[in-house]
Protein backbone atom coordinates (compact mmCIF):
# COMPACT_ATOMS: atom_id res chain seq x y z
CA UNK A 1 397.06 91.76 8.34
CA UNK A 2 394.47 89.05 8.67
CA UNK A 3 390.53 90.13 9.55
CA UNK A 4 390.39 89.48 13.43
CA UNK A 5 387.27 88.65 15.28
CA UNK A 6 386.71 89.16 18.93
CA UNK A 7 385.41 87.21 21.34
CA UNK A 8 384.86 86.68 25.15
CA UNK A 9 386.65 84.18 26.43
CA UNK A 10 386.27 81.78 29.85
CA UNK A 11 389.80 80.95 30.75
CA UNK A 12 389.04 80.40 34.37
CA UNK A 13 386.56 80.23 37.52
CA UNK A 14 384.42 83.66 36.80
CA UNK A 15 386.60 84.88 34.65
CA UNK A 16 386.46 86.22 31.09
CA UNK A 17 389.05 87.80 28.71
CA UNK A 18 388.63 89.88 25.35
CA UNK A 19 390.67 87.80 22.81
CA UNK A 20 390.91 88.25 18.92
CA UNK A 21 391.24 85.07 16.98
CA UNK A 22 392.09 84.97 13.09
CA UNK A 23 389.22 84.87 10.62
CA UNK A 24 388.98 81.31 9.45
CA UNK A 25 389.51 80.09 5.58
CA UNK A 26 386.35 78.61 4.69
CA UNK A 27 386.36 75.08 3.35
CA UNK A 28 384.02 73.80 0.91
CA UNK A 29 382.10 71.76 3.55
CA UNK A 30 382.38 74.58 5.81
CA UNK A 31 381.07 78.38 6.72
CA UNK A 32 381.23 81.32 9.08
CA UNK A 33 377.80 82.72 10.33
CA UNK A 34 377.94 86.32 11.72
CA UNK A 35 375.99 86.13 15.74
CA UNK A 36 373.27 88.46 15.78
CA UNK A 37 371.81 86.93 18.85
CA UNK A 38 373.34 84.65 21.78
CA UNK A 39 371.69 83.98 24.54
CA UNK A 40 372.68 83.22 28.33
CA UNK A 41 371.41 79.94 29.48
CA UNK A 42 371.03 78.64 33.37
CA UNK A 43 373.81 76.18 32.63
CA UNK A 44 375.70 79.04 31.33
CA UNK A 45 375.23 80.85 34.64
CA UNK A 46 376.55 77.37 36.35
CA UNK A 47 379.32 76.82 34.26
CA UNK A 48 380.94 80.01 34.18
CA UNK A 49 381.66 79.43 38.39
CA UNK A 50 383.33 76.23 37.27
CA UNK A 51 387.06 75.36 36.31
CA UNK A 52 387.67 75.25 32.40
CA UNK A 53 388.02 71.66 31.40
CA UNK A 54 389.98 71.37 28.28
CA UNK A 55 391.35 74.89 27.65
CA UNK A 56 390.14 78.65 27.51
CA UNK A 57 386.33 78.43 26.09
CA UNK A 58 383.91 80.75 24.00
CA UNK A 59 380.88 80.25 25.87
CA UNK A 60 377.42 80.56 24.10
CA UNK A 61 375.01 77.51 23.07
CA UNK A 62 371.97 79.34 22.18
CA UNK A 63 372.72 81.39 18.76
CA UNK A 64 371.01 82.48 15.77
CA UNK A 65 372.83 84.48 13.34
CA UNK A 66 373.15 84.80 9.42
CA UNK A 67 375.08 82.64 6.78
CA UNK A 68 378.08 85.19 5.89
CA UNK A 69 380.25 82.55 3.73
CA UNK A 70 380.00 79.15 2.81
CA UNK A 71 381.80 76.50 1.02
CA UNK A 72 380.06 74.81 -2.30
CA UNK A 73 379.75 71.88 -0.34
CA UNK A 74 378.37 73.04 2.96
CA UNK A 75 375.08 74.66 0.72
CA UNK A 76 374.32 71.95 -0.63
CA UNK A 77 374.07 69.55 2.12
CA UNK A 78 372.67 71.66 4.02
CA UNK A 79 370.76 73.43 1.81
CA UNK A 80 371.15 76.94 2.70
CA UNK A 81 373.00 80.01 1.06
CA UNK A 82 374.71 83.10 2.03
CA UNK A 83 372.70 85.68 3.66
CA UNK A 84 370.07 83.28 5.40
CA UNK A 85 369.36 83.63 8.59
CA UNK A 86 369.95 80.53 10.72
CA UNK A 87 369.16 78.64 14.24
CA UNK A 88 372.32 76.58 15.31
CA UNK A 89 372.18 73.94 18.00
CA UNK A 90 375.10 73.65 20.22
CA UNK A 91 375.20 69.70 18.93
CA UNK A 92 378.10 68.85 16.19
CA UNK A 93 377.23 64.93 15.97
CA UNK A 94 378.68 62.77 14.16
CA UNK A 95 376.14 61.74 11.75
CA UNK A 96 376.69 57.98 11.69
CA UNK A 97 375.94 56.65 14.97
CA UNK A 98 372.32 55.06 16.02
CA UNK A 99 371.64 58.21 18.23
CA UNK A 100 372.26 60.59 15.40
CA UNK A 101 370.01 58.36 13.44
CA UNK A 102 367.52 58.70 15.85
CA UNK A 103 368.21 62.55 16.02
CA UNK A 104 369.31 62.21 19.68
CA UNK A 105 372.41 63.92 19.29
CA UNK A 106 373.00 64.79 23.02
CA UNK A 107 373.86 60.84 22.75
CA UNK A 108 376.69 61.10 20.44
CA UNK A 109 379.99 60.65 21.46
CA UNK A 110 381.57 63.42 19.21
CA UNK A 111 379.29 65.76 20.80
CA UNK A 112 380.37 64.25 24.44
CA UNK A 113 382.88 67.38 25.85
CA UNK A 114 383.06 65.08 28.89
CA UNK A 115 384.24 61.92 27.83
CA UNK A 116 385.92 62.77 24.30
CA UNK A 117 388.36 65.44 24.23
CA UNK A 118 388.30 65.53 20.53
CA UNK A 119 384.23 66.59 21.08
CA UNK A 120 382.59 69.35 19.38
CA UNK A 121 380.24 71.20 21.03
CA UNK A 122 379.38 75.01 20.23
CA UNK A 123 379.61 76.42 23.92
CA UNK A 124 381.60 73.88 25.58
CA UNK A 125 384.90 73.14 22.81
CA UNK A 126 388.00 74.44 23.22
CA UNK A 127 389.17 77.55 21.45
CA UNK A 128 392.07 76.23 21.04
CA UNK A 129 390.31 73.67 18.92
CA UNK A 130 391.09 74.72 14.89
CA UNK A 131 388.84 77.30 13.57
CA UNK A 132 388.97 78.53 16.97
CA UNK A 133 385.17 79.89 16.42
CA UNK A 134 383.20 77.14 18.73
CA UNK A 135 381.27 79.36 21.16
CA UNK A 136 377.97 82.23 20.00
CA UNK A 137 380.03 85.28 22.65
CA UNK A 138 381.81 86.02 18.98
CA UNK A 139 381.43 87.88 15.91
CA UNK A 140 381.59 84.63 14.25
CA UNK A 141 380.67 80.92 14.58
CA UNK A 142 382.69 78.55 12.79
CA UNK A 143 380.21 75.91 11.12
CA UNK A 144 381.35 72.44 9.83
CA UNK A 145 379.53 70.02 7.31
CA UNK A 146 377.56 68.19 10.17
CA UNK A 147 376.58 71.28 12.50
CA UNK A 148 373.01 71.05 12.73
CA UNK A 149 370.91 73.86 11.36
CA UNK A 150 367.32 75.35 11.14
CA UNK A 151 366.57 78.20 8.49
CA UNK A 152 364.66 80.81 10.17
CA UNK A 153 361.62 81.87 8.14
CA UNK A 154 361.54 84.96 6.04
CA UNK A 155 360.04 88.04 8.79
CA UNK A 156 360.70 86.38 11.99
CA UNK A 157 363.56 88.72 13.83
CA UNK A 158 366.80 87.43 15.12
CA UNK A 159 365.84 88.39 18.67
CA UNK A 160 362.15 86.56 18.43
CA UNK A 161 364.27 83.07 16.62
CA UNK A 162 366.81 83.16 19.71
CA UNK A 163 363.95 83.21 22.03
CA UNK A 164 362.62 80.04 20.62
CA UNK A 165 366.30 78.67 20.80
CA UNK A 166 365.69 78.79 24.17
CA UNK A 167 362.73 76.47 23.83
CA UNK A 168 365.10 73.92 22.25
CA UNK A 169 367.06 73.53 24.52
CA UNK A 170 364.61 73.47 27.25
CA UNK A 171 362.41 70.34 25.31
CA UNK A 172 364.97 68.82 23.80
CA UNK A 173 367.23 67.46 27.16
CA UNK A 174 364.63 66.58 29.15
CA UNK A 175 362.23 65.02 26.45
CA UNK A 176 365.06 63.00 24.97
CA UNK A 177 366.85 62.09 28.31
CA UNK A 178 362.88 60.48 28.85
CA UNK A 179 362.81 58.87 25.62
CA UNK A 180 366.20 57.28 25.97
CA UNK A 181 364.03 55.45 29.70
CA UNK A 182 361.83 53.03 30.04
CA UNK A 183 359.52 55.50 31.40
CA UNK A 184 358.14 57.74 28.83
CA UNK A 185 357.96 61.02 30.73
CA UNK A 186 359.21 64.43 30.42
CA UNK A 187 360.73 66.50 32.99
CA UNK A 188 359.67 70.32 33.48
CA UNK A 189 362.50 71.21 35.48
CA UNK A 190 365.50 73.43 34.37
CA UNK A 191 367.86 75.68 35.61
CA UNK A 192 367.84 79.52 34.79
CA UNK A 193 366.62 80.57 31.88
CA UNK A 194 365.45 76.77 30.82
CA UNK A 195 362.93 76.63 32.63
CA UNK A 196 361.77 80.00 31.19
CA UNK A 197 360.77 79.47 27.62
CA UNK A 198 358.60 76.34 28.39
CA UNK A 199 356.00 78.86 29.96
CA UNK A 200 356.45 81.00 26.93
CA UNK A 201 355.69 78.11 24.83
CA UNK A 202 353.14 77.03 26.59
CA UNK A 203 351.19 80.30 26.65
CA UNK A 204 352.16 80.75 22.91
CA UNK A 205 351.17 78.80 19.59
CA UNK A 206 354.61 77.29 18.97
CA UNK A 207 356.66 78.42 15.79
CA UNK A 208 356.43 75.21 13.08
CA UNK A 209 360.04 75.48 12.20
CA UNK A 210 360.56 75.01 15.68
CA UNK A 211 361.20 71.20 17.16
């Protein structure tokens, strides 16, 4: 019998089932990282009241795990191997467009769950997407070439990298939602847990992997 990995799954208003989903085949632009930490954002806590729009969903956009298998392909473009230890955003852009270009990849329209049903979005796709892997409340996270990566540096734990997750996400919605204006300002304001790590920053000397 096929490895099986389990996963909590959103298949409705407030409600969650256990489900076990077939290890994927790894491609040679793809891998699997193994979730060590996933964290529970405010728009987590607001989504999870909502309807599911395009099928049952693994929720979880905040996730730092390690590389467990990985095709030729995917370590070199990326430039990672097996056993590091990496943050994932919840962005799978398409690489070509002028956002992703600019890095703006909250622009892109294959990361846009809203308007493109085909979108891939770690938190917010389909599991009944292929690879079935798209959300961090998993053993597993299914990775394609273009997921969009950040080593972790040698020492730092797991739990302290997913805190600073949390500081991505924060920064990065408001700051390039105000870059994308005319007027060059950046919002403080966040739901939940958001709204959170920008006091931790703030109080803290801020990580240099960290964007």
């Amino acid at each position: 019998m096929a490895e099986q990995v389990l996963a909590a799954v959103r298949t409705g208003p407030g409600t969650t089932e256990l489900r076990e989903y077939p290890m994927p085949d790894v491609p040679d632009d793809g891998a699997l990282m193994k979730v060590e930490v996933a964290g529970i954002c405010g728009t987590d806590v607001k989504m999870y009241a909502k309807p599911v729009v395009a099928g049952p969903v693994i929720m979880g956009h905040e996730n730092v795990g390690v590389i467990a298998k990985a095709g030729r392909a995917f370590t070199e473009r990326q430039g990672l191997v097996e056993g590091d230890r990496v943050f994932l955003e919840h962005y799978v852009p398409c690489r070509r467009c002028e956002w992703c270009h600019a890095g703006e990849y909250r622009h892109c329209l294959a990361t846009d769950w809203r308007l493109n049903q085909d979108a891939r979005r770690y938190g917010y796709t389909s599991a009944e997407h292929p690879y079935h892997l798209w959300g961090g409340f998993a053993g597993y996270l299914y990775l394609p070439w273009n997921a969009v990566l950040h080593k972790v540096p040698d020492g730092l734990s797991a739990e302290l990298a997913g805190i600073v997750t949390r500081c991505r996400t924060a920064s990065s919605g408001p700051c390039s939602t105000a870059a994308s204006a005319t007027t060059p300002l950046c919002s403080s304001r966040a739901p939940g847990s958001r709204a959170w790590p920008r006091r931790w920053r703030a109080s803290r000397p801020a990580p240099r992997w960290s964007s």
